[in-house]
Protein backbone atom coordinates (compact mmCIF):
# COMPACT_ATOMS: atom_id res chain seq x y z
CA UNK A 1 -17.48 -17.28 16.45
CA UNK A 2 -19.19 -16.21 12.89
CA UNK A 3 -22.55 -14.21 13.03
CA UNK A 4 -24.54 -17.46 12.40
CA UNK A 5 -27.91 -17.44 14.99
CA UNK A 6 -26.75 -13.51 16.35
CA UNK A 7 -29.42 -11.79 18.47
CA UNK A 8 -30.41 -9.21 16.29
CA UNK A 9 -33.24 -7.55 18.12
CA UNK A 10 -34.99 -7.13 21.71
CA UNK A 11 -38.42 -6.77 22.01
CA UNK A 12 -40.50 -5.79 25.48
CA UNK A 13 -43.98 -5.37 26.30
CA UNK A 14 -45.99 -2.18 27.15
CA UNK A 15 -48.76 -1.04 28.16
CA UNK A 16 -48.68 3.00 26.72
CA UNK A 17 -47.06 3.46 23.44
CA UNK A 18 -46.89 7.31 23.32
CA UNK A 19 -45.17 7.11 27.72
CA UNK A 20 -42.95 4.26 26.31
CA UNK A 21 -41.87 6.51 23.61
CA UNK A 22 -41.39 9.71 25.83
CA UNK A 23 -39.52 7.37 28.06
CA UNK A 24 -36.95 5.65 26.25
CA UNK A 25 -36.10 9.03 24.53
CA UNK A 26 -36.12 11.40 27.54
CA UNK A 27 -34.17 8.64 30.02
CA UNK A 28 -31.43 7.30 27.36
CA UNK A 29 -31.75 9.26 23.19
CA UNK A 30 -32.91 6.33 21.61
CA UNK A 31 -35.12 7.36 18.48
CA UNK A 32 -38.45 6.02 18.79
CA UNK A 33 -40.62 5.40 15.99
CA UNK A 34 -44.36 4.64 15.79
CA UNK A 35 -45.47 2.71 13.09
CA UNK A 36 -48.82 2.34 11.96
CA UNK A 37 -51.57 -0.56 12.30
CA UNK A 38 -50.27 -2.70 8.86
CA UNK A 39 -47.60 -3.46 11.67
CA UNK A 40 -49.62 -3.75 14.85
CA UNK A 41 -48.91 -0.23 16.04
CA UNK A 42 -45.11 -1.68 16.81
CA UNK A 43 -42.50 0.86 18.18
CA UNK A 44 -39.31 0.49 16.60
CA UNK A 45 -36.51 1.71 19.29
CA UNK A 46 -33.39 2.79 17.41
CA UNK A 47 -30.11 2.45 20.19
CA UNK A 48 -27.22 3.20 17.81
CA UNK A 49 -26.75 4.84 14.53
CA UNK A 50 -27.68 2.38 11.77
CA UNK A 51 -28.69 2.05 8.15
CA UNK A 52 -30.26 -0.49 6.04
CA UNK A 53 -28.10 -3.46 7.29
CA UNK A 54 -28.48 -2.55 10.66
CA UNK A 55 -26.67 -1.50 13.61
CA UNK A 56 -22.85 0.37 12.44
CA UNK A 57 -21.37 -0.21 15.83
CA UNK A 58 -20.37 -3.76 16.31
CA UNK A 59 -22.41 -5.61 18.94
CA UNK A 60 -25.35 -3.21 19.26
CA UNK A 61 -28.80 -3.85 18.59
CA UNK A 62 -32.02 -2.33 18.11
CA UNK A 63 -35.15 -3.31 19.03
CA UNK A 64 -39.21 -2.50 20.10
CA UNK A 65 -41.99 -2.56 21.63
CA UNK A 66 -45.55 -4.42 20.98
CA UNK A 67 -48.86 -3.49 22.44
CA UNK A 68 -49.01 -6.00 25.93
CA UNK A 69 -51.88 -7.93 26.04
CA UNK A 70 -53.72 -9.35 28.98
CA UNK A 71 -54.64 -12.89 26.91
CA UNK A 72 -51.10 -13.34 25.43
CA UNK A 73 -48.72 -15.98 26.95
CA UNK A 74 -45.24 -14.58 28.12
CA UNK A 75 -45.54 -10.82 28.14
CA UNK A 76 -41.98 -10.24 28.98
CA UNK A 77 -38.39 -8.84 27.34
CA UNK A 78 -37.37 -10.86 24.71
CA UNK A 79 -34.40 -11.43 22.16
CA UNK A 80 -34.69 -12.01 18.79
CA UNK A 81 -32.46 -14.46 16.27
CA UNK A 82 -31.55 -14.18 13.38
CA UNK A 83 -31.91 -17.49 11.42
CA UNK A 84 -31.15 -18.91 8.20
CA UNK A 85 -34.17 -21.06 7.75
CA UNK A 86 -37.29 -20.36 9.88
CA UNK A 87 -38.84 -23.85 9.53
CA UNK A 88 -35.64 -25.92 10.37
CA UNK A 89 -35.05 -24.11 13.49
CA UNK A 90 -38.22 -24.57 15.01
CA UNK A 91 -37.90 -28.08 14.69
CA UNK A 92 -34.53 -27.72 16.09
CA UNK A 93 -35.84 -26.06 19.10
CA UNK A 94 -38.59 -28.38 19.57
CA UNK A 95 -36.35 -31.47 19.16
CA UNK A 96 -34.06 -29.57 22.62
CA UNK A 97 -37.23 -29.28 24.41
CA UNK A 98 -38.60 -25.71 23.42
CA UNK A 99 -42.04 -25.11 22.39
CA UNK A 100 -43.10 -23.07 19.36
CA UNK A 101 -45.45 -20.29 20.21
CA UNK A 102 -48.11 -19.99 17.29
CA UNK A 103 -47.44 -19.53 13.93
CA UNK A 104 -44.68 -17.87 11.91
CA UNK A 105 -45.60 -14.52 11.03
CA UNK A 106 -44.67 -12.16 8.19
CA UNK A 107 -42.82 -8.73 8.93
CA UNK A 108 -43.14 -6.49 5.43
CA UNK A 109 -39.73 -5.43 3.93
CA UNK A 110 -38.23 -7.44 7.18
CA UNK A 111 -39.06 -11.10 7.26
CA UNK A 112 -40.41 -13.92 9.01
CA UNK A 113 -40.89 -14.28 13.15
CA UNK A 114 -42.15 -16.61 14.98
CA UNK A 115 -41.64 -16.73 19.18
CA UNK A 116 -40.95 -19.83 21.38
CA UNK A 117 -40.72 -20.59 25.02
CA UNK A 118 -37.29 -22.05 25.94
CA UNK A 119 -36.77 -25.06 28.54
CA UNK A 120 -36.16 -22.26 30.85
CA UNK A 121 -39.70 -20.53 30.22
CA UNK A 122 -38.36 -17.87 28.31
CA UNK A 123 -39.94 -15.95 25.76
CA UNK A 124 -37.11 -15.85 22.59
CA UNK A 125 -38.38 -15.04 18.95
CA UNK A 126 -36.40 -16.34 15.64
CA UNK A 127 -36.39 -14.24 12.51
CA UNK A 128 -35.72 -14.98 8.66
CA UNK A 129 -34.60 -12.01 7.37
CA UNK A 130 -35.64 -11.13 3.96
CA UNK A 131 -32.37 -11.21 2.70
CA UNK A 132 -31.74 -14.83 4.10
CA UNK A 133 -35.16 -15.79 2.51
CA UNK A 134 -35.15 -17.73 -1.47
CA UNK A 135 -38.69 -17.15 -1.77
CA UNK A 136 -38.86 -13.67 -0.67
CA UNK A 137 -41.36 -13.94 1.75
C-alpha cells in the first residue's frame, strides 16, 4: 500500500480553546499551539516529534482543533486526506454518494481543504498540500 490518499490529520471540535489546550497537554504531552485569527484561532495539536514534512515516526499524525459552532453542520472528530488533486476528488466522492460540504478553502503555507459528509454521515476533510499543488495555491 503506497501513501497515496493517507490520513494526514484529525481535527475535533471545541468549545474552550485555552481548557482544550491545558487538556491535551496536562492528560497526554502533546504541544499545543494557538494560532492567531488569519487562521480562525485554530489549535494545532502536535502528537509526535515532527518537522517540516511532518510526523518522523511512521504512522503518527498530528492534528487540531477549530472553534465549534452552534450553526455548523457535523461538529464532530474528523480525519483529514491527503490528496493529489482537490477538485477531482470531490467529484470522486460525490460520484460514491458523498456530499461536498461548502467550498474549498485555502490554508497559508499548508494548502487547500475542503470537508464532506460520507454515505455513512461522517464528517472527513480532503487536503491539497502545497507541495502536491502546480499552481501554488
Amino acid at each position: 500500500m503506497n501513501n497515496k490518499n493517507a490520513v494526514v490529520h484529525f481535527e475535533m471540535p471545541a468549545y474552550d480553546r485555552k481548557r482544550v489546550i491545558d487538556f491535551y497537554s496536562k492528560a497526554f504531552g502533546w504541544e499545543m499551539q494557538q494560532l492567531g485569527s488569519e487562521f480562525g484561532d485554530y489549535v494545532m495539536a502536535m502528537t509526535t516529534e515532527s518537522d517540516k514534512n511532518g510526523p518522523k515516526n511512521l504512522g503518527a499524525i498530528n492534528g487540531g482543533f477549530y472553534q465549534r459552532a452552534t450553526d455548523e453542520p457535523a461538529q464532530y472528530p474528523s480525519v483529514v486526506v491527503n490528496v493529489e488533486n482537490l477538485e477531482e476528488q470531490m467529484k470522486k466522492v460525490v460520484d460514491s454518494g458523498g456530499k461536498i460540504l461548502g467550498e474549498p478553502m485555502a490554508i497559508g503555507g499548508v494548502g487547500r481543504y475542503i470537508s464532506f459528509e460520507d454515505t455513512e454521515g461522517n464528517r472527513v476533510g480532503m487536503m491539497q498540500m502545497i507541495a502536491n499543488n502546480s499552481d501554488g495555491k
